[in-house]
Protein backbone atom coordinates (compact mmCIF):
# COMPACT_ATOMS: atom_id res chain seq x y z
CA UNK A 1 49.85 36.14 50.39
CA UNK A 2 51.93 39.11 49.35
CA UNK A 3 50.40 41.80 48.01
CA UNK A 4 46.66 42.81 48.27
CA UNK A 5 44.80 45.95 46.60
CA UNK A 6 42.38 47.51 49.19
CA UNK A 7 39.76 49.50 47.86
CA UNK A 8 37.40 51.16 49.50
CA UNK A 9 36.45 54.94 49.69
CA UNK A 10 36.00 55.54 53.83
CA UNK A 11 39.23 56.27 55.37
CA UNK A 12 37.86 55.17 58.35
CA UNK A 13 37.21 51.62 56.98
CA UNK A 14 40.88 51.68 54.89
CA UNK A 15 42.96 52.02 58.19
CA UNK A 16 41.17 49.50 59.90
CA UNK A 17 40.90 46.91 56.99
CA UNK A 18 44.55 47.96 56.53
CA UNK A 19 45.77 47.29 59.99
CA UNK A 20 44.22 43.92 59.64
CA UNK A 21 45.69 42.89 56.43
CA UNK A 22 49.04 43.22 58.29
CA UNK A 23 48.08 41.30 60.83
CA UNK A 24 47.36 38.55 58.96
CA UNK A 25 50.98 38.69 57.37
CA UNK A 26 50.19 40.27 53.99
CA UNK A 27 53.66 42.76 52.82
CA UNK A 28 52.52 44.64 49.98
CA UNK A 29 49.31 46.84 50.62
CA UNK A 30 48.18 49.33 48.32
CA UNK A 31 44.89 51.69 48.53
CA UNK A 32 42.56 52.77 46.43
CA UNK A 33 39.14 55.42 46.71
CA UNK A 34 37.17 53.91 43.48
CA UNK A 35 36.81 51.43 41.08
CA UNK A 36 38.69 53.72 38.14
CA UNK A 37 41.71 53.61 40.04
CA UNK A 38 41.65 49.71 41.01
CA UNK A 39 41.12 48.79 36.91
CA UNK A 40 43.90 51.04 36.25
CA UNK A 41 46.23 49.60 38.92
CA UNK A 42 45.12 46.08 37.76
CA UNK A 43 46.42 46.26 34.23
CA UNK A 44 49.68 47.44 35.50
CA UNK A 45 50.18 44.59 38.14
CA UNK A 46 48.57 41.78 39.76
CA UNK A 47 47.78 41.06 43.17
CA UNK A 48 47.00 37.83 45.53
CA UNK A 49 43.97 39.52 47.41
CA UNK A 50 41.95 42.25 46.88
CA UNK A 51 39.12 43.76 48.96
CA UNK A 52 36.79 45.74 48.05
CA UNK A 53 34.49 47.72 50.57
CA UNK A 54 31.43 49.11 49.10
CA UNK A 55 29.70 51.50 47.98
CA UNK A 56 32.65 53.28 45.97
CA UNK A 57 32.18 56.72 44.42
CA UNK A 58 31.91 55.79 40.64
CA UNK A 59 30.08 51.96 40.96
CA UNK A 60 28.73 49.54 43.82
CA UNK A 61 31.49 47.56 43.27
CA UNK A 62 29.57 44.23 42.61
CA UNK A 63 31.16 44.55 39.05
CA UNK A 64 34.72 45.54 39.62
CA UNK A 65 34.76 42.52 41.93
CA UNK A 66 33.02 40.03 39.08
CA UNK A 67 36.06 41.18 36.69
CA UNK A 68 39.07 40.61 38.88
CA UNK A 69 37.54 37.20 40.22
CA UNK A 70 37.27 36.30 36.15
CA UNK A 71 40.76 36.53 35.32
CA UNK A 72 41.28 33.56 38.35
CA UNK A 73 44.64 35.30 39.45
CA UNK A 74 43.41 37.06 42.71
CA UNK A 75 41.52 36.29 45.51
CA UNK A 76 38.12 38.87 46.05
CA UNK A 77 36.84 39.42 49.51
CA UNK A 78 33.73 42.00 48.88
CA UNK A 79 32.20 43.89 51.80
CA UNK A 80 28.72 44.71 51.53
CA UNK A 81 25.90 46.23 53.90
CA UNK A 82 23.74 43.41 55.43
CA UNK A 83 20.59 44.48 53.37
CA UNK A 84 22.61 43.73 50.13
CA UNK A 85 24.33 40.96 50.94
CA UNK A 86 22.15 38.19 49.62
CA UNK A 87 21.51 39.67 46.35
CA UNK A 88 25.47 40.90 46.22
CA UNK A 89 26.57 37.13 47.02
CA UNK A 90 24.03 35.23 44.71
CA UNK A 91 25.49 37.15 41.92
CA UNK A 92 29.47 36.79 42.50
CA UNK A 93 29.46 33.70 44.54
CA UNK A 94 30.10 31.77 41.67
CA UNK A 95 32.93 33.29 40.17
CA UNK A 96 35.26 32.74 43.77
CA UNK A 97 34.11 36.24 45.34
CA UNK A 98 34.05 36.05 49.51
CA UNK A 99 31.21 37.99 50.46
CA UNK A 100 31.02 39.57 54.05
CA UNK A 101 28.11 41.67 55.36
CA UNK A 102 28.75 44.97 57.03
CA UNK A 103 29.40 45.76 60.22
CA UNK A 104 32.03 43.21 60.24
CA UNK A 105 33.97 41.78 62.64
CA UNK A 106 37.33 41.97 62.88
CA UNK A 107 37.64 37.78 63.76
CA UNK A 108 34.77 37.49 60.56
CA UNK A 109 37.57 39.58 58.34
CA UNK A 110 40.44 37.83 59.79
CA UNK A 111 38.94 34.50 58.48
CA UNK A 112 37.73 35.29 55.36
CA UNK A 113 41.32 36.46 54.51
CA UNK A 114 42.50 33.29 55.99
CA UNK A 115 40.32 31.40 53.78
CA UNK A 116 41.51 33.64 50.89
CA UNK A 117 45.00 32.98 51.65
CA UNK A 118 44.22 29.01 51.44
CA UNK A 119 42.24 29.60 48.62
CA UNK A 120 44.91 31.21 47.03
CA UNK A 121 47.62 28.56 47.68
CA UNK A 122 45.01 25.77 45.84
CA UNK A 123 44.83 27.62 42.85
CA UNK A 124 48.49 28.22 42.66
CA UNK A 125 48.86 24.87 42.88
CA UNK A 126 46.67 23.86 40.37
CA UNK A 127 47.85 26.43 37.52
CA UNK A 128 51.48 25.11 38.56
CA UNK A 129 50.49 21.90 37.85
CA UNK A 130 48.33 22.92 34.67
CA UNK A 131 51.28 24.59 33.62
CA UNK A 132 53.06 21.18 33.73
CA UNK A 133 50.44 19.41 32.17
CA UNK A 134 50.59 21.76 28.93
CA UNK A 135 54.32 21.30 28.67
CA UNK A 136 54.39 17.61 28.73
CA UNK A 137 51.40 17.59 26.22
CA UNK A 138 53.51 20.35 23.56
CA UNK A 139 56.68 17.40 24.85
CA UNK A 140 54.69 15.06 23.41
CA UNK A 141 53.44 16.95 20.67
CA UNK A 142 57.40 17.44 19.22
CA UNK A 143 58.17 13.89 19.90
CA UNK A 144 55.26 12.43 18.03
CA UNK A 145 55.75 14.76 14.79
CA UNK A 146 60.00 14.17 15.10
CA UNK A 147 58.42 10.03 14.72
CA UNK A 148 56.45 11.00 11.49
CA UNK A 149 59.72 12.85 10.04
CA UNK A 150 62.02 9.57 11.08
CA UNK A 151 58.84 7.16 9.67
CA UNK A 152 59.04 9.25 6.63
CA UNK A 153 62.17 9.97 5.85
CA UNK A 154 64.26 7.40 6.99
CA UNK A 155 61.42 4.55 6.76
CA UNK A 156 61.56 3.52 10.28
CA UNK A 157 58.49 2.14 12.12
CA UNK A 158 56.98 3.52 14.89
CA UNK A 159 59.27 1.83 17.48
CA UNK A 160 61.85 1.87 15.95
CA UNK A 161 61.32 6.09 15.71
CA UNK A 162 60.73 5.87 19.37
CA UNK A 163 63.62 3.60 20.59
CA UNK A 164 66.06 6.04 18.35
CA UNK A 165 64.55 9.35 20.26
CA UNK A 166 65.19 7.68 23.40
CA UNK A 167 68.61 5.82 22.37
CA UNK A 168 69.87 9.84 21.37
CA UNK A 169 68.45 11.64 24.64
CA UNK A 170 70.28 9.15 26.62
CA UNK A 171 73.36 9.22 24.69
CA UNK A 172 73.78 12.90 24.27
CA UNK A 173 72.41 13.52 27.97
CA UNK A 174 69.57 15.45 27.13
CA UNK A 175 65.72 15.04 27.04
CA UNK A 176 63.51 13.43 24.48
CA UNK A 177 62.42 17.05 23.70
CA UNK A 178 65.72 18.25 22.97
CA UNK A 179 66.55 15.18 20.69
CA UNK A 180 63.07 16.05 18.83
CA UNK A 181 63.94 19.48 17.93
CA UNK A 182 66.94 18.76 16.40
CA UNK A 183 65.18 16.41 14.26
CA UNK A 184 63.04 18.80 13.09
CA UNK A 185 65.45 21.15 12.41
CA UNK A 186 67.32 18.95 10.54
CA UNK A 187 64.46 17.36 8.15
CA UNK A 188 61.62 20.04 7.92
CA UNK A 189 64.19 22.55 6.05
């Protein structure tokens, strides 16, 4: 992980959650007092981790927590105090949000932002790989309409539409995709 938003209103608690984020190897740390400043700061940026130490002067914090664990980009670790922290995890554990009860530990931190970091690396992983996923499917997409245009217009079958896409991409060293386009170009003007 390289960046994490901190937010939490006791100075006391910042410093210490602070010194502990670099511990655990994260670069880019930056504080906030409330949950204002945190909303602001997320539409501007994103970051890998953020934690977020209640009470906060202008909400719990249950919320601002629910919203940056919805938008699946960053990890939430959410402090609470021990008398809040079944009712505080019922209600976010299902959207990804690490709950930890007050006083912590600093081992109990350490591995929640462990498991955060792992966490973290999964999803990346997986929206790489969805990423993937959606380009072969728009790949596939082109191809398939570029085989209507040649069935069409030049009254080819299906195979044979497929077996010329495939004949050009390897004769003009570039992909199926590529050999699709130009198609289209060509015959849907």
């Amino acid at each position: 992980m390289d960046s994490a938003l901190l937010v939490s209103f006791s100075e006391k608690s910042t410093a210490l959650l602070t010194n502990i984020l670099n511990e655990a190897s994260v670069c880019d740390i930056t504080t906030v007092s409330n949950a204002g400043e945190a909303r602001r700061l997320l539409i501007e940026r994103d970051f890998d981790l953020c934690v977020i130490n209640t009470p906060l002067p202008d909400e719990f914090g249950g919320n601002l927590a629910l919203n940056i664990a919805a938008k699946g980009i960053t990890e939430v670790i959410l402090i609470v105090k021990s008398e809040h922290f079944d009712e505080i995890s019922e209600k976010v554990e299902n959207y990804g949000v690490i709950t930890i009860a007050k006083p912590i530990s600093r081992a109990l931190l350490w591995n929640a932002i462990k498991l955060a970091q792992a966490t973290h690396k999964k999803v990346q992983a997986v929206q790489s790989e969805n990423k993937k996923l959606i380009q072969k499917i728009e790949d596939i997409r082109i191809i398939d309409r570029a085989k209507c245009i040649l069935i069409s217009h030049l009254s080819m079958t299906e195979r044979e539409a497929h077996r010329y896409i495939e004949k050009q991409a390897m004769d003009m060293r570039i992909s199926r995709r590529e050999v699709a386009e130009k198609i289209l170009r060509t015959y849907e003007n």
